[in-house]
N, C-alpha and C. Protein backbone atom coordinates (compact mmCIF):
# COMPACT_ATOMS: atom_id res chain seq x y z
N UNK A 1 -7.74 3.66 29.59
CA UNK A 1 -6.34 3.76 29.24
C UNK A 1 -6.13 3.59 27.73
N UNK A 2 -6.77 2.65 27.02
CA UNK A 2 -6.51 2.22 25.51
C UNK A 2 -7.44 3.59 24.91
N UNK A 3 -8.78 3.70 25.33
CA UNK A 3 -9.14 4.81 24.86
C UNK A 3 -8.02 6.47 24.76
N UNK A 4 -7.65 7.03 25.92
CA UNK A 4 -6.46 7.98 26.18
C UNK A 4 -5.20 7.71 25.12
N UNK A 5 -5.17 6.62 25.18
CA UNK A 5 -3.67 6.41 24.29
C UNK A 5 -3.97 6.68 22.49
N UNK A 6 -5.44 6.12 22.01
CA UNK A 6 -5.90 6.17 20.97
C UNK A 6 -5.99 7.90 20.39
N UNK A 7 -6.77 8.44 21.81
CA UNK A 7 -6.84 10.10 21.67
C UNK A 7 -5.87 10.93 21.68
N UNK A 8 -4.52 10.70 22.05
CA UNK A 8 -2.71 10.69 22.26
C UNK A 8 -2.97 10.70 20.47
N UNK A 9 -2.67 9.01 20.12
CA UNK A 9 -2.10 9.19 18.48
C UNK A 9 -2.84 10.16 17.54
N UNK A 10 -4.43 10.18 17.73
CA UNK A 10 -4.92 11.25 16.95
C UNK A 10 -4.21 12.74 16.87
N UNK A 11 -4.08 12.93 18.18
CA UNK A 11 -4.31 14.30 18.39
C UNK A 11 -2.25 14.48 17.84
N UNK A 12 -1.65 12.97 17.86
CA UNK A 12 0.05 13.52 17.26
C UNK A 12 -0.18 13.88 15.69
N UNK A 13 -0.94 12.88 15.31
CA UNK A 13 -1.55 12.97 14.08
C UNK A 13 -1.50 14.49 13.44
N UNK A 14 -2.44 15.12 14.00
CA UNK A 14 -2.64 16.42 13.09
C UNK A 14 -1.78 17.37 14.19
N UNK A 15 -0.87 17.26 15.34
CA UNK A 15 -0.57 18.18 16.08
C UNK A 15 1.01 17.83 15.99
N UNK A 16 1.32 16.91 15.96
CA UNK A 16 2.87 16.37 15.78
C UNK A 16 4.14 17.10 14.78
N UNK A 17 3.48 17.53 14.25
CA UNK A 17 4.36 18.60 13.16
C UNK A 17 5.06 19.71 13.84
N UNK A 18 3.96 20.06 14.60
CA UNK A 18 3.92 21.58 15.55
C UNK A 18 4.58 21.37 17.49
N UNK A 19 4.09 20.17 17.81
CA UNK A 19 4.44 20.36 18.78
C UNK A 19 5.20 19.02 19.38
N UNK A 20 6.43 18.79 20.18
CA UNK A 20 7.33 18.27 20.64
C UNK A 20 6.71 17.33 21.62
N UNK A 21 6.96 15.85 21.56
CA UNK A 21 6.45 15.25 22.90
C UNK A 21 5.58 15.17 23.27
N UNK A 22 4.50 14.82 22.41
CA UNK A 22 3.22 15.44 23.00
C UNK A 22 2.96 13.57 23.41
N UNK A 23 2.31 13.52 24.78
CA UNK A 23 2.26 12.79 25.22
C UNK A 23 0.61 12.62 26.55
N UNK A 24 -0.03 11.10 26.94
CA UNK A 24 -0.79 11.27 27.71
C UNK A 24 -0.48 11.71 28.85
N UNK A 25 0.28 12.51 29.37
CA UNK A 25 -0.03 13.25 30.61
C UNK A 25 0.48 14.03 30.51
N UNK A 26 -0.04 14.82 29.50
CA UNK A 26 0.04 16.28 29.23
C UNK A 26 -1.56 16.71 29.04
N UNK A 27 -2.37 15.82 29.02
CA UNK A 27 -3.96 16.27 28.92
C UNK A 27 -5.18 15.50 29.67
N UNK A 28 -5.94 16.11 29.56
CA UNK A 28 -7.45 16.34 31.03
C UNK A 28 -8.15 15.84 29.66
N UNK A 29 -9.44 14.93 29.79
CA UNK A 29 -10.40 14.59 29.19
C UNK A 29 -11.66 14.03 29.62
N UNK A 30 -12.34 15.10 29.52
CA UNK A 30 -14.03 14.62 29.74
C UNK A 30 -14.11 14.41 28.74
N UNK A 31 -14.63 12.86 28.28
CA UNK A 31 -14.80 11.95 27.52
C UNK A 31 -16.50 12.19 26.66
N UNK A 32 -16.98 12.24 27.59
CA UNK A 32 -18.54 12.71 27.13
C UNK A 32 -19.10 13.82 26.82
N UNK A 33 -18.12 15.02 27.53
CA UNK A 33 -18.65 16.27 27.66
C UNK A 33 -17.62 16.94 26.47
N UNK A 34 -17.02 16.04 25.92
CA UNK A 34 -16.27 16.42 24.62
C UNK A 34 -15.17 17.04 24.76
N UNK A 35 -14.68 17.08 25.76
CA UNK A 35 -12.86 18.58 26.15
C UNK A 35 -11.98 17.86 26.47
N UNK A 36 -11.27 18.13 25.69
CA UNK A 36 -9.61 17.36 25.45
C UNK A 36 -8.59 18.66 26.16
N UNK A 37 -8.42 19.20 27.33
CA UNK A 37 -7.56 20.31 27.17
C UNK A 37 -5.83 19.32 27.48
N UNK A 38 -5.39 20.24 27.17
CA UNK A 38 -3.87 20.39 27.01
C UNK A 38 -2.78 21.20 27.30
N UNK A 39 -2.00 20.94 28.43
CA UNK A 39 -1.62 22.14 28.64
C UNK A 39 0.14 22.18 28.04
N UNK A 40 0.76 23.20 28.45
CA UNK A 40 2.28 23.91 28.36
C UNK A 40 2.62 22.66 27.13
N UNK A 41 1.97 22.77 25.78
CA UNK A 41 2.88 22.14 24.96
C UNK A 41 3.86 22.92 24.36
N UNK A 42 5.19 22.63 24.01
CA UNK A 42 6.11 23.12 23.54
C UNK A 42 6.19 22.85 22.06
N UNK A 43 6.70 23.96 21.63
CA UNK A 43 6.39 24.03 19.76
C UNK A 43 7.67 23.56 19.17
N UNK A 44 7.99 22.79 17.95
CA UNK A 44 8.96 22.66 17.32
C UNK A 44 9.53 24.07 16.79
N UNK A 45 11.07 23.67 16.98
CA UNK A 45 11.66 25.24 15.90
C UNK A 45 11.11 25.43 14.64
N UNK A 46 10.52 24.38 13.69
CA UNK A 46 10.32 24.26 12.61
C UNK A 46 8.92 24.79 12.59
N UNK A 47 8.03 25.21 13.37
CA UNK A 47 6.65 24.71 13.76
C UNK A 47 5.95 25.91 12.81
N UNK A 48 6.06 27.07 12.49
CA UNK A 48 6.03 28.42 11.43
C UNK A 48 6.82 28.49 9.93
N UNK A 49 7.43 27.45 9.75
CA UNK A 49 8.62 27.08 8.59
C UNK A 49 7.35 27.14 7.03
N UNK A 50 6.18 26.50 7.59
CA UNK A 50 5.72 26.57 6.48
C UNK A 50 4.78 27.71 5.70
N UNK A 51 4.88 28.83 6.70
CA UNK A 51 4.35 30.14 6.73
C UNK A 51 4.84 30.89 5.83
N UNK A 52 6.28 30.48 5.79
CA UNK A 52 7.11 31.36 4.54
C UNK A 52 7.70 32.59 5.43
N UNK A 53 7.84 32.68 7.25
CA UNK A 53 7.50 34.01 7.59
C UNK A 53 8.71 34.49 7.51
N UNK A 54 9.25 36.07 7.62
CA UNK A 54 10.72 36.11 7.75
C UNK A 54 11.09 36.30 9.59
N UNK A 55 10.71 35.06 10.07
CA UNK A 55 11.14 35.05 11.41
C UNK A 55 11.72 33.69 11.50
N UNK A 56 12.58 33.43 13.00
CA UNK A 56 12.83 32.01 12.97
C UNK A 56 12.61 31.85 14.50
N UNK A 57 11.85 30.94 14.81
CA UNK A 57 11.57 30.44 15.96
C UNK A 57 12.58 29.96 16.68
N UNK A 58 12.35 30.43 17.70
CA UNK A 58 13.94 29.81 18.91
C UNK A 58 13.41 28.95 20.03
N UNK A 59 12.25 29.34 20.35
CA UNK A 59 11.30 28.68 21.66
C UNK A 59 10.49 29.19 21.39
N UNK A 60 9.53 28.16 21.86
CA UNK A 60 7.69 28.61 21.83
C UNK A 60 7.13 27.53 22.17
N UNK A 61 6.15 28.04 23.16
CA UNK A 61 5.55 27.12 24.03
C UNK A 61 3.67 27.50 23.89
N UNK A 62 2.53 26.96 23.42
CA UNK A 62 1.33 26.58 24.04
C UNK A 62 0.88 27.19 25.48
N UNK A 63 0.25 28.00 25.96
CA UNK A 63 -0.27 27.77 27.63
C UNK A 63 -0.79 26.63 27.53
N UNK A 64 -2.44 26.72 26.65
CA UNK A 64 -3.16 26.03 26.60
C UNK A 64 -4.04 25.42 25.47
N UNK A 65 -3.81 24.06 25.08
CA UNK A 65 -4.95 23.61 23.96
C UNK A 65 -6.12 23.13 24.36
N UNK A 66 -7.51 23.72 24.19
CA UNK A 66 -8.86 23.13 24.62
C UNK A 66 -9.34 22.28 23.34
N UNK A 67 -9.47 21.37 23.23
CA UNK A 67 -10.55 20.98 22.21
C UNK A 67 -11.87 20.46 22.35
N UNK A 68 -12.83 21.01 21.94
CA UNK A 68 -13.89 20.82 22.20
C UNK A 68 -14.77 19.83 21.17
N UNK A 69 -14.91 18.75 21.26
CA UNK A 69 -15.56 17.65 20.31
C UNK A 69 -16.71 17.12 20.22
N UNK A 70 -17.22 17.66 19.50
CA UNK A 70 -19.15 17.10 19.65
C UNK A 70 -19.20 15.48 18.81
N UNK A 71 -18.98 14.73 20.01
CA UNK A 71 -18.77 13.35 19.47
C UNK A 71 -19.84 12.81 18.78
N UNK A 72 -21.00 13.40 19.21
CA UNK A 72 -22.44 13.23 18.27
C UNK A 72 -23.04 13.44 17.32
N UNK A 73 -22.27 14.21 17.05
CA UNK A 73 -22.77 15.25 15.38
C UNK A 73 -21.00 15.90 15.10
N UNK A 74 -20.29 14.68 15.00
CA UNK A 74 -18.84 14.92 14.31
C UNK A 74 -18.63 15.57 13.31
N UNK A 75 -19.63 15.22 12.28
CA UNK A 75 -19.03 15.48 10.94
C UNK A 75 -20.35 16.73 10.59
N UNK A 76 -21.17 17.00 11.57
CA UNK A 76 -22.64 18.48 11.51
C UNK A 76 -21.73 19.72 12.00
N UNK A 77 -20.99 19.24 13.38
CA UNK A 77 -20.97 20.62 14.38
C UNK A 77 -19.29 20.77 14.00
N UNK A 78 -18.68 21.97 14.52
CA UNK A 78 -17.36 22.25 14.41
C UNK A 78 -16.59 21.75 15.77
N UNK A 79 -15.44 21.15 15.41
CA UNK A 79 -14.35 20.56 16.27
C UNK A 79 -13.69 22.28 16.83
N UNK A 80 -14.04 22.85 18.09
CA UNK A 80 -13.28 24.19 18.43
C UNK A 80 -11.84 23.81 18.84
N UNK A 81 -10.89 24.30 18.57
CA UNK A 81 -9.77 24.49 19.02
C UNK A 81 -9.26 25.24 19.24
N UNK A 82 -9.31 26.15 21.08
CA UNK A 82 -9.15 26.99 21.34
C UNK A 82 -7.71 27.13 22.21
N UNK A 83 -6.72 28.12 21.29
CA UNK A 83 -5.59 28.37 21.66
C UNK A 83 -4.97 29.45 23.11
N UNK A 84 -4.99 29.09 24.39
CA UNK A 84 -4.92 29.89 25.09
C UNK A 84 -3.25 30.09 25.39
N UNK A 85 -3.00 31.55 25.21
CA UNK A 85 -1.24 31.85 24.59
C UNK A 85 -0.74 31.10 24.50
N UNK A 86 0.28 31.66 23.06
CA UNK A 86 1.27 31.67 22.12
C UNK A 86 2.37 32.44 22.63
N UNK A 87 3.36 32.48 23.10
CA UNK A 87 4.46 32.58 23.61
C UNK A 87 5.72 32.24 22.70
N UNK A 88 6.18 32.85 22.11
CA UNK A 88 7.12 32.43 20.80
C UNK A 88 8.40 33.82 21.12
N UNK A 89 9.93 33.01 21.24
CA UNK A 89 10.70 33.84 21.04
C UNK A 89 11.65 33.78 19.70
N UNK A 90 12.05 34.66 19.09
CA UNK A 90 12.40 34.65 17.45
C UNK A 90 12.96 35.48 17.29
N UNK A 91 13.63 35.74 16.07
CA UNK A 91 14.78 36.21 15.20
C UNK A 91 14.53 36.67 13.99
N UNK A 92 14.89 37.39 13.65
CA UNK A 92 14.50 37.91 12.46
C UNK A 92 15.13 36.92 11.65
N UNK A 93 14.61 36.48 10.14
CA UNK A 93 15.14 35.40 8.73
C UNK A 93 15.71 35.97 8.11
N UNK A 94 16.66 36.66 7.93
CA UNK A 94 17.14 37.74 7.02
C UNK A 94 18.23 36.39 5.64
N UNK A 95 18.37 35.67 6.22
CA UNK A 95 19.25 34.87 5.21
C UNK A 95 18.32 33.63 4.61
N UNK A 96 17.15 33.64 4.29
CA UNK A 96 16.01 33.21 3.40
C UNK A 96 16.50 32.35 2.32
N UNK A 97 17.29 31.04 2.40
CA UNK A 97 17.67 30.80 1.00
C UNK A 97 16.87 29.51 0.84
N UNK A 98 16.68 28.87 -0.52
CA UNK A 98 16.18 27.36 -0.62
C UNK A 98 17.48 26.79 -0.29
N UNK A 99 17.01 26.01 0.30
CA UNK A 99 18.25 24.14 0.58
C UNK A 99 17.30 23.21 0.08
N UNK A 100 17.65 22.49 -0.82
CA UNK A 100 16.87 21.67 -1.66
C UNK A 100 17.34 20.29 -0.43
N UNK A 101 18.40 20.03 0.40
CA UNK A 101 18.29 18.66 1.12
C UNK A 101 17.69 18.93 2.02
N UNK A 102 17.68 20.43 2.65
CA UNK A 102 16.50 20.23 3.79
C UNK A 102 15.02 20.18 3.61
N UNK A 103 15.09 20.83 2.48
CA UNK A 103 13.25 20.90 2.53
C UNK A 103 13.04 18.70 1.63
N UNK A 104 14.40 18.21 1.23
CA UNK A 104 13.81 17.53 1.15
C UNK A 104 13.66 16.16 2.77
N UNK A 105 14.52 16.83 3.55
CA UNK A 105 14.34 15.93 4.86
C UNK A 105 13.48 16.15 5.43
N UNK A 106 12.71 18.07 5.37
CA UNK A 106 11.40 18.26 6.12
C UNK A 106 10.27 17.01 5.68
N UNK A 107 10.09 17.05 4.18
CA UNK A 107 9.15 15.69 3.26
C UNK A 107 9.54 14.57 3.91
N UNK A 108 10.36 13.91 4.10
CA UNK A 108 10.87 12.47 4.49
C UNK A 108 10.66 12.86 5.97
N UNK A 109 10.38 13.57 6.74
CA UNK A 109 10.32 13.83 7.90
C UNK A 109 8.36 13.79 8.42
N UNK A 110 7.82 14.38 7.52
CA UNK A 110 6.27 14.70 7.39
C UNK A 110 6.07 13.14 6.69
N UNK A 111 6.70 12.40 6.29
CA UNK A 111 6.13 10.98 5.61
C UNK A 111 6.26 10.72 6.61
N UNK A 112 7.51 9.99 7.31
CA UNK A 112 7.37 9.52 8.55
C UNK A 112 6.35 9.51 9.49
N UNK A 113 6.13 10.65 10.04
CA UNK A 113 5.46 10.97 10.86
C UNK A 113 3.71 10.12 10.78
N UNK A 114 3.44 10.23 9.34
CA UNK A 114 2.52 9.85 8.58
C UNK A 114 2.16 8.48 8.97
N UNK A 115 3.43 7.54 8.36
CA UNK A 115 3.48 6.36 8.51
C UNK A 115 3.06 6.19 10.20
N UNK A 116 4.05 6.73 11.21
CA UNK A 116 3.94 6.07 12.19
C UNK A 116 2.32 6.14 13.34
N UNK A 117 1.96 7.68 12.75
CA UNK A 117 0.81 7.63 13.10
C UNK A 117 -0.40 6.83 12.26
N UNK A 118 0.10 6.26 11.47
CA UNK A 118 -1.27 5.23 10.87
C UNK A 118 -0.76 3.70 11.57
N UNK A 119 0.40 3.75 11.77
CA UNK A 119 0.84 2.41 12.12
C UNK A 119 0.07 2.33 14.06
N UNK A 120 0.02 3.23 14.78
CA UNK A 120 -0.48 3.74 16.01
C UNK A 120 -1.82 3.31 16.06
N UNK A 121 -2.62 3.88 15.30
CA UNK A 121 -3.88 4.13 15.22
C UNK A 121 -4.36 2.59 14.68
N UNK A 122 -3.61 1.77 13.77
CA UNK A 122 -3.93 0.75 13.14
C UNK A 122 -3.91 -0.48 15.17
N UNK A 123 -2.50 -0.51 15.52
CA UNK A 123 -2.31 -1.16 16.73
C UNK A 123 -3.54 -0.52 17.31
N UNK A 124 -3.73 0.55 18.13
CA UNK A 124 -4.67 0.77 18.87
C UNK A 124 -6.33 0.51 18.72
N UNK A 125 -6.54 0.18 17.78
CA UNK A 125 -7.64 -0.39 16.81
C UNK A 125 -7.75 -1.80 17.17
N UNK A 126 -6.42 -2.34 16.83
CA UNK A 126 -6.31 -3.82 17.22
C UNK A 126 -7.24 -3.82 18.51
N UNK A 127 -6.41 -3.19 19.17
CA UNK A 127 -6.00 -3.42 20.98
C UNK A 127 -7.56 -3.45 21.50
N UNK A 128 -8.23 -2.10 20.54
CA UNK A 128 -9.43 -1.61 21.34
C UNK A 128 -10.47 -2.94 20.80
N UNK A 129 -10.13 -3.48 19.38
CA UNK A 129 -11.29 -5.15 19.25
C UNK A 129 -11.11 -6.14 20.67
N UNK A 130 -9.99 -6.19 20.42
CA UNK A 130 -9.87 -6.97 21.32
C UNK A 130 -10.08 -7.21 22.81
N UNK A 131 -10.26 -5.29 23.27
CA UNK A 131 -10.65 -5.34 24.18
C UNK A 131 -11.89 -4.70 24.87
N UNK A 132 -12.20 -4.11 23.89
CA UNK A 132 -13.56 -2.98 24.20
C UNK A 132 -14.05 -2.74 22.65
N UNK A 133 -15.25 -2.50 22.68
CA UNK A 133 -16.14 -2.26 21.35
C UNK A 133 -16.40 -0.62 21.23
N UNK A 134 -15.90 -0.23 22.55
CA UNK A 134 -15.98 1.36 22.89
C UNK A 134 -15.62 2.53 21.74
N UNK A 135 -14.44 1.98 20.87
CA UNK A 135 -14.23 2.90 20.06
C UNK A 135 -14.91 3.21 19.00
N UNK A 136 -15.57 1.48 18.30
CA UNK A 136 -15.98 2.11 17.06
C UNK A 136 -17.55 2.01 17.42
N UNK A 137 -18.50 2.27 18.64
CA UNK A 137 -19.52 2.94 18.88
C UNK A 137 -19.08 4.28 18.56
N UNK A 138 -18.70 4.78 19.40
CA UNK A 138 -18.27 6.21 18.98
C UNK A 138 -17.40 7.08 17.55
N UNK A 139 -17.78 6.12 16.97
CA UNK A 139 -16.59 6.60 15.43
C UNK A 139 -15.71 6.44 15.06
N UNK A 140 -14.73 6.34 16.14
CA UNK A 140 -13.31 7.37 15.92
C UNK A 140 -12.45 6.25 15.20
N UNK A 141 -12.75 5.13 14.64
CA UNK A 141 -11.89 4.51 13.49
C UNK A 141 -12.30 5.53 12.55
N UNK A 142 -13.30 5.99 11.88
CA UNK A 142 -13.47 7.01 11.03
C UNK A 142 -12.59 8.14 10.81
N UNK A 143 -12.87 8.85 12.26
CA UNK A 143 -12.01 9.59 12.57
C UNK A 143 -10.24 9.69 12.10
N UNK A 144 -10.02 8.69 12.57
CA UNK A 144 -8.72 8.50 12.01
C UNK A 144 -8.32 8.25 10.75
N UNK A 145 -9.28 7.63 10.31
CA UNK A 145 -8.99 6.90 8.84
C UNK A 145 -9.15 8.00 8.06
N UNK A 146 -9.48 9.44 8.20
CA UNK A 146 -9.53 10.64 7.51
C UNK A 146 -10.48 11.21 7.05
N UNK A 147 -11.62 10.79 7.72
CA UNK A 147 -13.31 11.46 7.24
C UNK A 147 -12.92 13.12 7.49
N UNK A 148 -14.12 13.59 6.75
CA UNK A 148 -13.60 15.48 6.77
C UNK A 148 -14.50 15.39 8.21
N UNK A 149 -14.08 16.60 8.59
CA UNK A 149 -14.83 17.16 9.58
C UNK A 149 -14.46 18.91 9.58
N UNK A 150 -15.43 19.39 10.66
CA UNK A 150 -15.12 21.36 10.57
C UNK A 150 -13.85 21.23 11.57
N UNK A 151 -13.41 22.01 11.20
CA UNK A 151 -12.58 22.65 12.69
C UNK A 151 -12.14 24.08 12.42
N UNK A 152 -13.14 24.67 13.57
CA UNK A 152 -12.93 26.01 14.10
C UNK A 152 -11.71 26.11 15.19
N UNK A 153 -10.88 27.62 14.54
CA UNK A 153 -9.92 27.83 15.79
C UNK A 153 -9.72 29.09 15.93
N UNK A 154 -9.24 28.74 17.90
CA UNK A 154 -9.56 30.05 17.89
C UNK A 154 -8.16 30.82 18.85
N UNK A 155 -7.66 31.54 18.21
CA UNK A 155 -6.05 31.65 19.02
C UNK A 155 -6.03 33.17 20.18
N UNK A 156 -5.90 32.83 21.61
CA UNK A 156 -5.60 34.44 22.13
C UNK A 156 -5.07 33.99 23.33
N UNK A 157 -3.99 34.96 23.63
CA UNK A 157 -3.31 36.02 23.24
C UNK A 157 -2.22 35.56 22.47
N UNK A 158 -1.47 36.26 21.38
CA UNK A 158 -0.28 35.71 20.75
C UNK A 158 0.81 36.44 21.59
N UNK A 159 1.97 35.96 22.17
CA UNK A 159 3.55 37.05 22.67
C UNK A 159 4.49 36.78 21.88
N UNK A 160 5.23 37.65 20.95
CA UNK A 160 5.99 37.66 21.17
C UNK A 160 7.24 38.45 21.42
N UNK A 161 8.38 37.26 21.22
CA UNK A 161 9.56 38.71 21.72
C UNK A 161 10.66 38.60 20.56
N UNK A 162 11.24 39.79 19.84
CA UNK A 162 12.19 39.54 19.02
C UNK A 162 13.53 39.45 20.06
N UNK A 163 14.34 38.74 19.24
CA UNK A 163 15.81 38.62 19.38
C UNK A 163 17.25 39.26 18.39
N UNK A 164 17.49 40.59 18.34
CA UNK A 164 18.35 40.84 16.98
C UNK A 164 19.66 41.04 17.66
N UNK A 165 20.59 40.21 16.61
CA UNK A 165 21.82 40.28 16.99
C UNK A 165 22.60 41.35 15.91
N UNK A 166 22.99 41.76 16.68
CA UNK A 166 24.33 42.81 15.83
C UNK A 166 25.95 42.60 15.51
């Protein structure tokens, strides 16, 4: 359970920007055999904002996130992250302007996020001394604390559907 919850904050960590709610029972984990899958996550409206694209996201949902983790050779082999459909419905951006208070609430929004996932990972750290030595056999204080690692990805099928209003 403390292990699952630890693999939860990571995975809000670098996925929390993009996707809504992401929570432990939304994912399957063979622990040894390295696969984190994930299913029907739902995407923030914002979740393409930093693409620059001229579309705007209305809904978009994940089928499926696999991640595949070679807990043994972390920082040798590539972390796969394989995207099974992208389902995105959208709008064309035709009114493209800077807002200097939103992009500065997106920043105060991405700090946050920051903070609370180090504040997560710091508790769950606690939790796991105190109660199992399990985590940092296996690394993953490293992990968190921001060691590089590869990560390969791999996205199919993408849908989507436009929406134009007249």
């Amino acid at each position: 359970m403390v292990f699952e919850s630890y693999v939860v904050s990571i995975l809000n960590k670098f996925l929390g920007q993009y996707v809504e709610n992401l929570d432990a029972s939304q994912f399957q984990m063979s622990i040894w055999g390295g696969d984190v899958k994930l299913e029907n996550l739902v995407l923030k409206e914002n979740a393409l904002d930093e693409l620059d694209l001229p579309v705007k996201v209305l809904r978009g949902h994940l089928g499926q996130l696999i991640l595949k983790i070679p807990w043994k050779n972390l920082y040798l082999e590539p972390v796969v992250a394989k995207v099974d459909g992208v389902y995105l419905l959208a709008r064309p951006n035709t009114d493209i302007k800077y807002n200097e208070v939103k992009e500065e609430k997106i920043k105060q929004e991405k700090k946050q996020q920051e903070l609370t996932a180090i504040e997560e990972a710091i508790k769950y750290a606690e939790e796991a001394k105190n109660k199992s030595k399990i985590l940092y056999v296996l690394g993953l204080q490293s992990l968190c604390g921001g060691g590089k690692f590869i990560i390969e990805a791999v996205v199919i099928p993408v849908h989507v559907k436009f929406q134009f209003s007249f």
